[in-house]
Protein backbone atom coordinates (compact mmCIF):
# COMPACT_ATOMS: atom_id res chain seq x y z
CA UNK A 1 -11.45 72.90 57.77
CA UNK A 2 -13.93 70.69 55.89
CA UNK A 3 -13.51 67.77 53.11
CA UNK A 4 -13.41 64.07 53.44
CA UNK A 5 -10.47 62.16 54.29
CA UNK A 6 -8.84 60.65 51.02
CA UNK A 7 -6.66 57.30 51.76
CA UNK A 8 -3.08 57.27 50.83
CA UNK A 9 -1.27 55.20 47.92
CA UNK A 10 -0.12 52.50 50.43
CA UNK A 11 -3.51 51.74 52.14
CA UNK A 12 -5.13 51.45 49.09
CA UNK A 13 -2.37 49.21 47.42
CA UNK A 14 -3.39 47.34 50.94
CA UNK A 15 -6.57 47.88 50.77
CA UNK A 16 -6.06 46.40 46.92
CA UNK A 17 -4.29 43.74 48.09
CA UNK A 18 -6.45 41.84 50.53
CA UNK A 19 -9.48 41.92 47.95
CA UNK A 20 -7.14 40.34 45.61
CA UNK A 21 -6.31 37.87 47.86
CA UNK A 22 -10.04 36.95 49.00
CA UNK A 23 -11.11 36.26 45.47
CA UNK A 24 -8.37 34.43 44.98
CA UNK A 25 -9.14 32.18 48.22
CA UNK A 26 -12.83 31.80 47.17
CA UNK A 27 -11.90 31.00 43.83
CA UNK A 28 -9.45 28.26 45.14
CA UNK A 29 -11.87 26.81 47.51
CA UNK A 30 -14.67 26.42 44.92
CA UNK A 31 -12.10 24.83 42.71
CA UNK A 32 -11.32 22.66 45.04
CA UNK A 33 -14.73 21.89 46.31
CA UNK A 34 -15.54 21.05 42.79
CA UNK A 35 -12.70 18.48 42.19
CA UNK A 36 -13.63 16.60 45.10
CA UNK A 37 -17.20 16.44 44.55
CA UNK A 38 -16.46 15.19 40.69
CA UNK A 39 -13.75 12.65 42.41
CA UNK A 40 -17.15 11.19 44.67
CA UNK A 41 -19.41 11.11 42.20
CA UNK A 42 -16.83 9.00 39.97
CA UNK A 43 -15.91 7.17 42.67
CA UNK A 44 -19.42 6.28 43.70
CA UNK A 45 -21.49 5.99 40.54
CA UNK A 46 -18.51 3.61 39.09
CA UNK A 47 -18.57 1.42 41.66
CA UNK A 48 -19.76 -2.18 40.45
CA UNK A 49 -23.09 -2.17 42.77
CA UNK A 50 -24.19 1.21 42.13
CA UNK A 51 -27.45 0.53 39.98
CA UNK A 52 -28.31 -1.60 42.64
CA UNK A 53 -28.10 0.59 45.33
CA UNK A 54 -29.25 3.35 43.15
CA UNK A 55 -32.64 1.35 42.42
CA UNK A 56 -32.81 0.14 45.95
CA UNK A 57 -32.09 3.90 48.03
CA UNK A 58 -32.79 6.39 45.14
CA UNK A 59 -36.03 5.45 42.89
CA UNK A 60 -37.88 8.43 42.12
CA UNK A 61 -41.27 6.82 41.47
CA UNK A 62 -41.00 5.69 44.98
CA UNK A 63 -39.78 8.93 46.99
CA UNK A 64 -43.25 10.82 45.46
CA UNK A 65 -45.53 8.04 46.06
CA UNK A 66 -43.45 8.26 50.07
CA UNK A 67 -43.86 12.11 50.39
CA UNK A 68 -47.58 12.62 49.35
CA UNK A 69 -49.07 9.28 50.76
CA UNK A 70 -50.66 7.67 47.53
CA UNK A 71 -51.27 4.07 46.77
CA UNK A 72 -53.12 3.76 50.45
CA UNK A 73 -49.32 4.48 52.21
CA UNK A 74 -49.06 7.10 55.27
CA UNK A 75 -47.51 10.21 54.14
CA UNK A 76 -43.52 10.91 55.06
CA UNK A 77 -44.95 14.81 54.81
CA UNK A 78 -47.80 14.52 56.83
CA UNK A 79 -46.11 12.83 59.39
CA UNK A 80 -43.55 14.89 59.27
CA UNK A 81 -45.95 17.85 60.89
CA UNK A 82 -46.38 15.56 63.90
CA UNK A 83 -42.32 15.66 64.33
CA UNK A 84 -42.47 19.57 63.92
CA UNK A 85 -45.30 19.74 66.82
CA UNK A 86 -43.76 17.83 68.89
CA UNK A 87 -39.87 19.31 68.05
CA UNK A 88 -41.22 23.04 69.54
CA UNK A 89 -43.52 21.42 72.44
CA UNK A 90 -40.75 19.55 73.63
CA UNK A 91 -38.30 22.18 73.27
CA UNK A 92 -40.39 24.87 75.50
CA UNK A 93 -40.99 22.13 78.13
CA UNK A 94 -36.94 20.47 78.36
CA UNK A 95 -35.48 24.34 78.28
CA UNK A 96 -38.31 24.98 81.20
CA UNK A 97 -37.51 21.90 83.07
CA UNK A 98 -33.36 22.09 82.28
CA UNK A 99 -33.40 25.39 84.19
CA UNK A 100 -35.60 24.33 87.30
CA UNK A 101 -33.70 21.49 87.88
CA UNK A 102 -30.23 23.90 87.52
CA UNK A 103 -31.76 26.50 90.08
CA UNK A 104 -32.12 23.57 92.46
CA UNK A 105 -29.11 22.17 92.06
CA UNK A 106 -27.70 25.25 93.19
CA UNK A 107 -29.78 25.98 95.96
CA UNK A 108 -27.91 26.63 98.82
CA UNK A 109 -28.13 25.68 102.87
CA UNK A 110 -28.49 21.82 104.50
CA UNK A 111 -32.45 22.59 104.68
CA UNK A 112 -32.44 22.64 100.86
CA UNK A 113 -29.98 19.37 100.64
CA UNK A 114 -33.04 16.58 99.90
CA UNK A 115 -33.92 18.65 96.70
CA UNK A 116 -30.62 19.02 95.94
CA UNK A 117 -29.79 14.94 95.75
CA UNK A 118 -32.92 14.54 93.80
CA UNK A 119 -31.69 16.85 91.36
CA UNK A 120 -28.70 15.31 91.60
CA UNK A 121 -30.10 12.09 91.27
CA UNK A 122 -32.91 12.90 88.41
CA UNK A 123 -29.58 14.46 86.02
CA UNK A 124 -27.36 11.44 86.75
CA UNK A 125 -30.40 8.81 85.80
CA UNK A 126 -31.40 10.42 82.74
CA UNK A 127 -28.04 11.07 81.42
CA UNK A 128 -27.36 7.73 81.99
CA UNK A 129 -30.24 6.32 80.47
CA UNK A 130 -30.98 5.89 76.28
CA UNK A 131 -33.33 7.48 75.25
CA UNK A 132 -34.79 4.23 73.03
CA UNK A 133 -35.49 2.81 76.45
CA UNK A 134 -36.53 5.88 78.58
CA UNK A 135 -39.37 5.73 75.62
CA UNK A 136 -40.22 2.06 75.88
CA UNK A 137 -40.36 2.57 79.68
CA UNK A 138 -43.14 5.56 79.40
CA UNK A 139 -45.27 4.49 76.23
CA UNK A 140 -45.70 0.82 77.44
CA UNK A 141 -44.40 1.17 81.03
CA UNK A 142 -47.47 3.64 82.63
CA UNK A 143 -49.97 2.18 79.92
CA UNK A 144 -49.43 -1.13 81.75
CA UNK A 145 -50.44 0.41 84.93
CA UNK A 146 -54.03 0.73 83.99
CA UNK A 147 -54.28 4.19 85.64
CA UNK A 148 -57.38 6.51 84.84
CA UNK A 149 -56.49 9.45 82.82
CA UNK A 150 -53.63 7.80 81.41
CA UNK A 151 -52.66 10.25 78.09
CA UNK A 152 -52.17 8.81 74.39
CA UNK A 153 -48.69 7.09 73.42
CA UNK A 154 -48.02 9.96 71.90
CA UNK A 155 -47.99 12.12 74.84
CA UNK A 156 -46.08 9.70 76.70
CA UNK A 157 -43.51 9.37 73.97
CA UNK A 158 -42.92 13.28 74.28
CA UNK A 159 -42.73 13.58 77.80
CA UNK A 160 -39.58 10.43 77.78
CA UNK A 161 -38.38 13.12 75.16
CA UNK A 162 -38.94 16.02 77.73
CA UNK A 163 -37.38 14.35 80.67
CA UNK A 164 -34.44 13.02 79.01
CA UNK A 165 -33.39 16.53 77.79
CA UNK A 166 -34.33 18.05 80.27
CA UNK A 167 -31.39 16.40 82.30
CA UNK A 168 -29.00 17.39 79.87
CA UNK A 169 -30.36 21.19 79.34
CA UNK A 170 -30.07 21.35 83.62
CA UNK A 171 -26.21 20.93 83.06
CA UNK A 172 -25.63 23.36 80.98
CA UNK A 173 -27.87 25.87 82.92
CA UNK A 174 -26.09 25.22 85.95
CA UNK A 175 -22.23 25.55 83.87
CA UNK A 176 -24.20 28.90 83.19
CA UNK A 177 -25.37 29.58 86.77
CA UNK A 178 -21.88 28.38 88.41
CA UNK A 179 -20.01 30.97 85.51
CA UNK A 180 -21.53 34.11 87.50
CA UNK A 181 -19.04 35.34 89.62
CA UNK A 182 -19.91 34.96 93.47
CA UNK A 183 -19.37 38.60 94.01
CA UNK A 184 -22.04 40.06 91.66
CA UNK A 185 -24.40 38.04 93.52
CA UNK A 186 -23.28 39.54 96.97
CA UNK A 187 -23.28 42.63 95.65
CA UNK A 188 -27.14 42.48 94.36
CA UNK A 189 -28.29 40.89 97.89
CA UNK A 190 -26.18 43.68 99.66
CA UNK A 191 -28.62 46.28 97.81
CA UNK A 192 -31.20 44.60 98.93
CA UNK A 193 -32.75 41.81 96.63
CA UNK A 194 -33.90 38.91 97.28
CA UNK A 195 -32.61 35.70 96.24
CA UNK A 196 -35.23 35.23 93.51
CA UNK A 197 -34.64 38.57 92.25
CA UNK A 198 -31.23 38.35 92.30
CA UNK A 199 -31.38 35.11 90.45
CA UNK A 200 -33.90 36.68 88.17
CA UNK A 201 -32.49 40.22 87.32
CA UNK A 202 -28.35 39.55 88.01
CA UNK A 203 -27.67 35.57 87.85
CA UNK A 204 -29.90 34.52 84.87
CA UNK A 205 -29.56 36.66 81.89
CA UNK A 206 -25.61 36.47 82.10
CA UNK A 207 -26.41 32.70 82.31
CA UNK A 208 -28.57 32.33 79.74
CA UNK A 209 -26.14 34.51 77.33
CA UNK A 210 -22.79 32.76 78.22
CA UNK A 211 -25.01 29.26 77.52
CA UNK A 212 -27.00 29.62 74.29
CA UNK A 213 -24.68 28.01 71.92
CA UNK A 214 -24.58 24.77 73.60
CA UNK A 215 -28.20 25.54 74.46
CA UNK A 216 -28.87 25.80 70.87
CA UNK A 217 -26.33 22.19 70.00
CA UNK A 218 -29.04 20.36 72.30
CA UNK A 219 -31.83 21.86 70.63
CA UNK A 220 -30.42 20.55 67.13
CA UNK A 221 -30.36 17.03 69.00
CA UNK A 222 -33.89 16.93 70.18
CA UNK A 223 -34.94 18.19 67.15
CA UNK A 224 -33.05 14.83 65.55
CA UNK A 225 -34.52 12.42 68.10
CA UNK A 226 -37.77 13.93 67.73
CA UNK A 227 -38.40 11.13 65.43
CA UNK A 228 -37.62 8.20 68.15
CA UNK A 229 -41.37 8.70 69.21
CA UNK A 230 -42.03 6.25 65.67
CA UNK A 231 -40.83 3.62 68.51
CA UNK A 232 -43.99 4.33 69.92
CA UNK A 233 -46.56 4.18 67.39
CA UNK A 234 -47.54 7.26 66.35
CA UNK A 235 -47.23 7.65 62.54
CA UNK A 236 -44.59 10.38 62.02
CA UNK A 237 -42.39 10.95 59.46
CA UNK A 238 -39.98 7.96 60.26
CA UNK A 239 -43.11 5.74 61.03
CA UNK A 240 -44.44 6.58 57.26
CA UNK A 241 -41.08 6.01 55.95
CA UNK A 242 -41.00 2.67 57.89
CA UNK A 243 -44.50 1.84 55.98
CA UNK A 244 -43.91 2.49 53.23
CA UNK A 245 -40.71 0.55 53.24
CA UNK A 246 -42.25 -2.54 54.01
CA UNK A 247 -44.80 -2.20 51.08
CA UNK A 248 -42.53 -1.51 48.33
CA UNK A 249 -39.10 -3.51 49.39
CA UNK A 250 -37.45 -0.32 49.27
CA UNK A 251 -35.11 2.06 51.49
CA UNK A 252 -36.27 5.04 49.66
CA UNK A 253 -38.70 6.21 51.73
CA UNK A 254 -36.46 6.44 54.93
CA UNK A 255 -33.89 8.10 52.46
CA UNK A 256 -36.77 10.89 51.79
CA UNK A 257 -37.52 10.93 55.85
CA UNK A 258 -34.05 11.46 56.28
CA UNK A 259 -33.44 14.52 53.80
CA UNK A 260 -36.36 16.48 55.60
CA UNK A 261 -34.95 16.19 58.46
CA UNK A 262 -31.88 17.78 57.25
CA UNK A 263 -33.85 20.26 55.82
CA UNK A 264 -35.74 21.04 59.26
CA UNK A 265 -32.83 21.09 60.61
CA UNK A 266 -30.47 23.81 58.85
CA UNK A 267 -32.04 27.19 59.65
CA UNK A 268 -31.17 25.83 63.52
CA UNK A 269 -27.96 24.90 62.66
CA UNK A 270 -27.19 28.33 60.88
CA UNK A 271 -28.56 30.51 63.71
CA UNK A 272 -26.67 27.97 66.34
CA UNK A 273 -23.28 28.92 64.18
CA UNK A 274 -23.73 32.00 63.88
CA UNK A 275 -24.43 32.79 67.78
CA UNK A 276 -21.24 30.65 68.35
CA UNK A 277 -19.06 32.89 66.12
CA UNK A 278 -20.96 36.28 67.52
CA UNK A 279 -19.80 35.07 71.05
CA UNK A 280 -16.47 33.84 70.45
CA UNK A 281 -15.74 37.32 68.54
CA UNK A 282 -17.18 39.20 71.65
CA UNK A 283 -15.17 37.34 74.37
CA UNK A 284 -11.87 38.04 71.82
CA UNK A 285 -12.66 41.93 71.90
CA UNK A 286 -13.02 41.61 75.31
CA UNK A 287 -10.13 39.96 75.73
C-alpha cells in the first residue's frame, strides 16, 4: 500500500494553532521591545545635560578622526589589530597551559604530590591576583631585572595575560577531568592503556565536551581584557583611544574603542550561546 500520510483535522487545527501563537509572541515582543527603546531614548535625550554629554561622548567629527588616525593621532583601528593578535595568541597558549596544569592537578600517587601543590599553589595565586597588577609585576617587574634576552613589554604584557588565565582555564579542565566517571577509566587501563592514553583517548574528549561552554565564557573574558596590555605601553586600541582623548578633551574616542570591542566580541558570544543551548538540549534528551 503506497501514498503519503495526510494529517488529520485536529493536528492541523494544532498544528494551526501554535503558528498562530508564535507570530503572535514575536509580534508582542517586538512591540514591546520598541516601546521601551522609544521610553530610553525620551528619557535620555530629554534629560537637561544631554547636549553636553552628547558633545562630550558622541561627536562624530571626533570618532573618524579616532578610528583612521588623522591629525598626527594613533589609530583606535590600527591598534585594534594588535588586540586581535594578541586575543588568539593568548587564547592558544592559556587553553594549552589551563589543561597542563589540570592534568597535574590530578595526577595521582605521593611521588607526584610536589607537582601537585605547585599546581595547587600556581591556581590559588593567580586567581587571587588582578590582573592590573599581575601586568605591572611582568612589564616593569622582569624589565627591572636587567636580564639578557629580556622580550618587549609587549610580550611580557601577554604572557601576565597567559598566566592569569591560564589559572582559571586549569579549573575548569579539571571540573571536566573530575566529571569522568572513575570506572571508565578502570575500564580503559584494564584493556590495557596506559595512563596517557587513557587520558588521551577516554578522559579528555568527554572533558573537553562537558567543559566548552564555560571554556568558551573565559574566552569572551580574555578577549575583553585583552586590552589591559594599554597598561603597558603598547599602543592598542585602548592606548589610541587614551591618545587621542588627551588631544581633543574628549571621551569619544574610548566610546569608539569600546564599540569594537563589542563588535569583536559577538560572533564569540553567539557561538558560546549557542553551544550552551546545544548541550543543555542534549543532557535533557538524555535525561
Amino acid at each position: 500500500m503506497t501514498g503519503s500520510h495526510k494529517p488529520s483535522d485536529i493536528q492541523l487545527e494544532r498544528v494551526a494553532y501554535r503558528r498562530k501563537r508564535a507570530i503572535r509572541s514575536t509580534l508582542l515582543a517586538a512591540l514591546s521591545t520598541a516601546v521601551v527603546g522609544v521610553l530610553l531614548y525620551l528619557g535620555v535625550t530629554g534629560s537637561p545635560g544631554w547636549e553636553r554629554v552628547k558633545a562630550s561622548f558622541l561627536d562624530w567629527d571626533i570618532a573618524v578622526k579616532a578610528l583612521t588616525g588623522r591629525d598626527n593621532y594613533p589609530s583606535i583601528l590600527s591598534g585594534l589589530w594588535l588586540n586581535i593578535r594578541l586575543m588568539v595568541i593568548c587564547t592558544a597558549c592559556a587553553l594549552a597551559l589551563g589543561l597542563l596544569i589540570a592534568i597535574l592537578r590530578t595526577l595521582r600517587g605521593p611521588v607526584t604530590f610536589p607537582v601537585r601543590a605547585l599546581a595547587t599553589t600556581y591556581t590559588y595565586s593567580f586567581r587571587g591576583l588582578p590582573l592590573i597588577i599581575v601586568i605591572y609585576l611582568f612589564a616593569f617587574g622582569i624589565p627591572g631585572l636587567r636580564l639578557q634576552g629580556t622580550p618587549s613589554v609587549t610580550v611580557l604584557g601577554a604572557a601576565a595575560i597567559v598566566v592569569t588565565y591560564g589559572a582559571y582555564l586549569a579549573e575548569v579542565f579539571r571540573a571536566g577531568i573530575e566529571s569522568v566517571h572513575p570506572s571508565q577509566v578502570a575500564a580503559a587501563r584494564s584493556l590495557g592503556l596506559s595512563y596517557r592514553r587513557t587520558m588521551r583517548h577516554v578522559v579528555l574528549p568527554q572533558a573537553i565536551r562537558r567543559v566548552t561552554p564555560p571554556l568558551l565564557n573565559d574566552t569572551v573574558a580574555l578577549q575583553k581584557d585583552v586590552g589591559l596590555i594599554s597598561l603597558a605601553g603598547p599602543i592598542d586600541a585602548i592606548r589610541a583611544a587614551q591618545i587621542n582623548q588627551a588631544g581633543t578633551a574628549n571621551f569619544t574616542p574610548y566610546v569608539v574603542a569600546g564599540v569594537l570591542f563589542v563588535l569583536l566580541a559577538l560572533p564569540l558570544i553567539g557561538v558560546t550561546d549557542w553551544v550552551t543551548l546545544r548541550a543543555a538540549r542534549r543532557q535533557n534528551a538524555g535525561n
